[in-house]
Every structure is written in C-alpha cells, then in structure tokens.
C-alpha atoms as a PDB file:
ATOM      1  CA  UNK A   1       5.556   0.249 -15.988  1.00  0.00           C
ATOM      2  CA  UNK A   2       8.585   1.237 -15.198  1.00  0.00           C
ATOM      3  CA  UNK A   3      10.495   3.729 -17.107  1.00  0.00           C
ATOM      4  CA  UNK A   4      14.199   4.493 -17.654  1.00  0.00           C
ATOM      5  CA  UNK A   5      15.817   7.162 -14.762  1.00  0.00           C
ATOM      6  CA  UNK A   6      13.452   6.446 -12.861  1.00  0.00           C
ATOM      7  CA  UNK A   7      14.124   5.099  -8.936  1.00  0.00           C
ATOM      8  CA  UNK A   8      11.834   2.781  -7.898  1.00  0.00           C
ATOM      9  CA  UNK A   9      11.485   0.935  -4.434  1.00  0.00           C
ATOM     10  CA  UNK A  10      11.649  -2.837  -5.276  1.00  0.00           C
ATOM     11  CA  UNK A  11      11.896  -5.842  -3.163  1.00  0.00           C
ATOM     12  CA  UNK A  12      15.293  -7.549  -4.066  1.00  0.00           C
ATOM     13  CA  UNK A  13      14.760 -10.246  -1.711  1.00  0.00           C
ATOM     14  CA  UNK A  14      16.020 -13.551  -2.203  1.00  0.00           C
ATOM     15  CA  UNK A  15      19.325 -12.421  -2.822  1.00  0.00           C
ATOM     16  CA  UNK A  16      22.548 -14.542  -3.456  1.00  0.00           C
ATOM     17  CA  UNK A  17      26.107 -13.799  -2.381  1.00  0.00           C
ATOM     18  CA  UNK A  18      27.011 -10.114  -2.564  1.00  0.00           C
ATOM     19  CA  UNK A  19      23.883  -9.275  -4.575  1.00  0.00           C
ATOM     20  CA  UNK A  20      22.086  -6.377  -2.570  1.00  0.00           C
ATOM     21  CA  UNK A  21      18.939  -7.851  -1.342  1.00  0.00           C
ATOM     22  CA  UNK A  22      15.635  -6.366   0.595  1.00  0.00           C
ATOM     23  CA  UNK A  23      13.637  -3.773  -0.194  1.00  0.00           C
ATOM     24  CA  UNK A  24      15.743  -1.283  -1.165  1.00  0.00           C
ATOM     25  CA  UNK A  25      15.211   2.459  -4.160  1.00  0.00           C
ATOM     26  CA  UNK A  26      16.756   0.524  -7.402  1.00  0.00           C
ATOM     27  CA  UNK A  27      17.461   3.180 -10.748  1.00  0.00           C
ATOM     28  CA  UNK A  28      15.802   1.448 -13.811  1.00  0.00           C
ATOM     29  CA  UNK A  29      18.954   1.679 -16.342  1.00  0.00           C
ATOM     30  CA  UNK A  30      16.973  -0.228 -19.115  1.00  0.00           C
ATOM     31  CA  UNK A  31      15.935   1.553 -22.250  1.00  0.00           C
ATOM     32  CA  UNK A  32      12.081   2.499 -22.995  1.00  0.00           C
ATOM     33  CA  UNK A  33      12.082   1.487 -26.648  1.00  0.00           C
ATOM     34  CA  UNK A  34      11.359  -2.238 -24.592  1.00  0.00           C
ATOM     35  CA  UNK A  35      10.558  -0.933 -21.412  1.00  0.00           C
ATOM     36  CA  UNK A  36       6.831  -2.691 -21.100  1.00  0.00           C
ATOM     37  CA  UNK A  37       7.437  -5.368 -23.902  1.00  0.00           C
ATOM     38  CA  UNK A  38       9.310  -7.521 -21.596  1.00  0.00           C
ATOM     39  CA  UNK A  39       8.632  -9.620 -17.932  1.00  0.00           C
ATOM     40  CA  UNK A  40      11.779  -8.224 -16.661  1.00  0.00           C
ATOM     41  CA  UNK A  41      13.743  -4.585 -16.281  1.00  0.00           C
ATOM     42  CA  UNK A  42      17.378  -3.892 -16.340  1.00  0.00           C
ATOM     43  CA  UNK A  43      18.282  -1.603 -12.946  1.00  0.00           C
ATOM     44  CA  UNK A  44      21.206  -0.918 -10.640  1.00  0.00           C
ATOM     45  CA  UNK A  45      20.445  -1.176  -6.910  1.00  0.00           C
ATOM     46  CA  UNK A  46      21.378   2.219  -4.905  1.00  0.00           C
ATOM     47  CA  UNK A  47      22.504   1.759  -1.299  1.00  0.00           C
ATOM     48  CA  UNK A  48      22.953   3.838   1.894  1.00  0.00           C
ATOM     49  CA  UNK A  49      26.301   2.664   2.668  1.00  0.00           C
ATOM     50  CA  UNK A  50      28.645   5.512   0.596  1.00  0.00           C
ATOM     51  CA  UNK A  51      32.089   5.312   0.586  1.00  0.00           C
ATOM     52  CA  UNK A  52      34.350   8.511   0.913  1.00  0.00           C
ATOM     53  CA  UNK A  53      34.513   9.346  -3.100  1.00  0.00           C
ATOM     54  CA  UNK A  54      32.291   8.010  -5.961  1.00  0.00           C
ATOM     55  CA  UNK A  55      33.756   7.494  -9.058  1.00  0.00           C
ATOM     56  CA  UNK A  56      32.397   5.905 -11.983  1.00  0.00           C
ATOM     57  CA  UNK A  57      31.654   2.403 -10.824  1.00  0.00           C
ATOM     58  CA  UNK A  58      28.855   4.456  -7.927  1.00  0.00           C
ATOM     59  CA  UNK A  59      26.596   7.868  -8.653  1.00  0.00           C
ATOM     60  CA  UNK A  60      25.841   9.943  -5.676  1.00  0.00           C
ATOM     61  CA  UNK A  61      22.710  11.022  -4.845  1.00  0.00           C
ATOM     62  CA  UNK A  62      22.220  13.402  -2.344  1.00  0.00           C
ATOM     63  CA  UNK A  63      18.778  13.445   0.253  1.00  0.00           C
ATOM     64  CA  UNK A  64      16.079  15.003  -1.884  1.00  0.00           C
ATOM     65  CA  UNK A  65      17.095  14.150  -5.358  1.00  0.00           C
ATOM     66  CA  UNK A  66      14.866  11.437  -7.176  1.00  0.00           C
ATOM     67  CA  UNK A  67      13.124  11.394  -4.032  1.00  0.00           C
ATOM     68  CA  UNK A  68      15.712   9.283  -1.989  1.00  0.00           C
ATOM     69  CA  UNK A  69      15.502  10.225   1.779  1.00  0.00           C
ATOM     70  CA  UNK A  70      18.866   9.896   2.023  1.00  0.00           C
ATOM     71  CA  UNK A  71      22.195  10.531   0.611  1.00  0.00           C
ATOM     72  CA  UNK A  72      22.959   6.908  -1.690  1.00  0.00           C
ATOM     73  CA  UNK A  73      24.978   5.504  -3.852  1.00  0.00           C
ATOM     74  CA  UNK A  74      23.828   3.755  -7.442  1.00  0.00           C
ATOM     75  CA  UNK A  75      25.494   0.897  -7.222  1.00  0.00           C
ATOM     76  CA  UNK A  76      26.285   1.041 -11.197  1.00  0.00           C
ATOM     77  CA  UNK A  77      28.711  -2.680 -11.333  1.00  0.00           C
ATOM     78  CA  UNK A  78      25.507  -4.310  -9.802  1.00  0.00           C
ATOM     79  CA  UNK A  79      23.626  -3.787 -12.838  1.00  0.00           C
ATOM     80  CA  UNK A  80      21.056  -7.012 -13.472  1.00  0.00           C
ATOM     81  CA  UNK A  81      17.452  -7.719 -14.427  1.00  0.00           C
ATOM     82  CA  UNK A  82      14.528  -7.832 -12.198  1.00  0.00           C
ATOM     83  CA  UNK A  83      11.092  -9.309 -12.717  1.00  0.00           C
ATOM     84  CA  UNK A  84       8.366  -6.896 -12.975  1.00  0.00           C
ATOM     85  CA  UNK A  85       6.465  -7.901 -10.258  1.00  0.00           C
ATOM     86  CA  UNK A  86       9.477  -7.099  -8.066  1.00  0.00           C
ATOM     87  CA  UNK A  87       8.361  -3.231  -8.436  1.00  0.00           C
ATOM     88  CA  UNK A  88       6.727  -1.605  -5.170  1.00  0.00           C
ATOM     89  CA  UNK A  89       6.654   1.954  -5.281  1.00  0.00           C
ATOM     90  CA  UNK A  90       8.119   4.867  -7.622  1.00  0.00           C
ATOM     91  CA  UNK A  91      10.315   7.647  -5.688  1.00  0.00           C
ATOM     92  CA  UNK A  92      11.127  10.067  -8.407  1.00  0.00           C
ATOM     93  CA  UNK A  93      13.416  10.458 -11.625  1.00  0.00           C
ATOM     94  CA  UNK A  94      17.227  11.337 -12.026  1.00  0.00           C
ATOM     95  CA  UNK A  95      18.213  14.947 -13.717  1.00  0.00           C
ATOM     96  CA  UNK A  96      19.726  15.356 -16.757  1.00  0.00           C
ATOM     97  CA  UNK A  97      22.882  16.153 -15.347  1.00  0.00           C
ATOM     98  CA  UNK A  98      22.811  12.429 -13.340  1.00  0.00           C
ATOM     99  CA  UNK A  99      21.380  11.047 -16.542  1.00  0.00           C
ATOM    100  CA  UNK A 100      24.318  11.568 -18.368  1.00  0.00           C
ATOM    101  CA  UNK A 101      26.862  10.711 -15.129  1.00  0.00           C
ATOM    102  CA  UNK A 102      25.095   7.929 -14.988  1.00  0.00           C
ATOM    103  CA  UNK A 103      25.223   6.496 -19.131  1.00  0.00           C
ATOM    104  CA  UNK A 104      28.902   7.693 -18.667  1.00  0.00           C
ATOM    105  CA  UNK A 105      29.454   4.793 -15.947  1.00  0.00           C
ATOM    106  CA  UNK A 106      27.624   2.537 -17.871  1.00  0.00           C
ATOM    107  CA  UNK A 107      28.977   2.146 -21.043  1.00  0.00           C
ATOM    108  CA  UNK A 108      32.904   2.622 -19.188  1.00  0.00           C
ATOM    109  CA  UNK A 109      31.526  -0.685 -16.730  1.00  0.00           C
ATOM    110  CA  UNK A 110      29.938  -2.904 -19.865  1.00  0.00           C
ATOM    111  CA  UNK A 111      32.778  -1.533 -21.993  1.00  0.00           C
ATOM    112  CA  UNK A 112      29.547  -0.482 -24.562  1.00  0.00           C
END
C-alpha cells in the first residue's frame, strides 16, 4: 500500500495525449484516511525534464531527496488516479518542508 508523500516508481503506460506515460517515480498526493480502502491512488507524476524556475504548478526535487536519482520536477497540474496494480517499486518519502510546498500547490491548482 501506498502511502501519502511517498514517491513510488509506477508504470504509467498506456498513456493518452499529454498525459506522462512509462515507467516513471510518481508522488502519491492522496490522503491515508482511504489510502488502502480503495482500487485506485491519487498521485502527480514527477519528470526529468525541469524548466528554468518552478513555481507552484511543479516542486523541485533535487538528486538524493525521496530517493530520486535525479534532479525532477512533480508535475503537480497532472494530478489523476492510478490503479493499484500500477505500483512497482517505492523510492523514498518527501520532507516536511516539501510536504507542505507541495499541499500549498495543491489546494492553489484544485482551488481547495
């Protein structure tokens, strides 16, 4: 089971339009009070592409953190469910400081 904050490898493949797709570190956004109750899981992808400055719609993650090998970007407007079974592998968790960058972006994105 997955649980929230933490980044998870998870195979996003088949994907549709701009959806990120592949096997790619996703950060599980949804809350634990259901986490394990349901089929699916609420994440945000995180990619390798960065662009110059992050703002609230991204959260940089530097090489190390979570256990990313690589600096990434959560990809925070790409929020969606995911089937359980799409799960592979567990990296790490996010720190408290991300934590709250990251429930920052989210309620500003789904205006929560």
């Amino acid at each position: 089971m997955a649980n929230k904050y933490e980044v998870w490898v998870a195979d996003l493949d088949p994907r549709f339009g701009a959806e990120p797709g592949k096997k790619r570190p996703v950060l599980v956004v949804q809350s634990d009070l259901i986490n394990g109750k349901l089929n699916t899981t609420m994440i945000c992808p995180i990619t390798t592409k960065l662009v110059s400055s992050t703002n609230l719609l991204r959260l940089r993650l530097l090489k190390g953190e979570a256990g990313l090998n690589e600096d990434s970007d959560v990809l925070v407007t790409h929020v969606r469910a995911i089937d359980n079974n799409r799960f592979v592998q567990k990296l790490g968790n996010l720190d408290m400081g991300k934590q709250k960058l990251l429930d920052q972006s989210l309620r500003i994105v789904l205006d929560i």
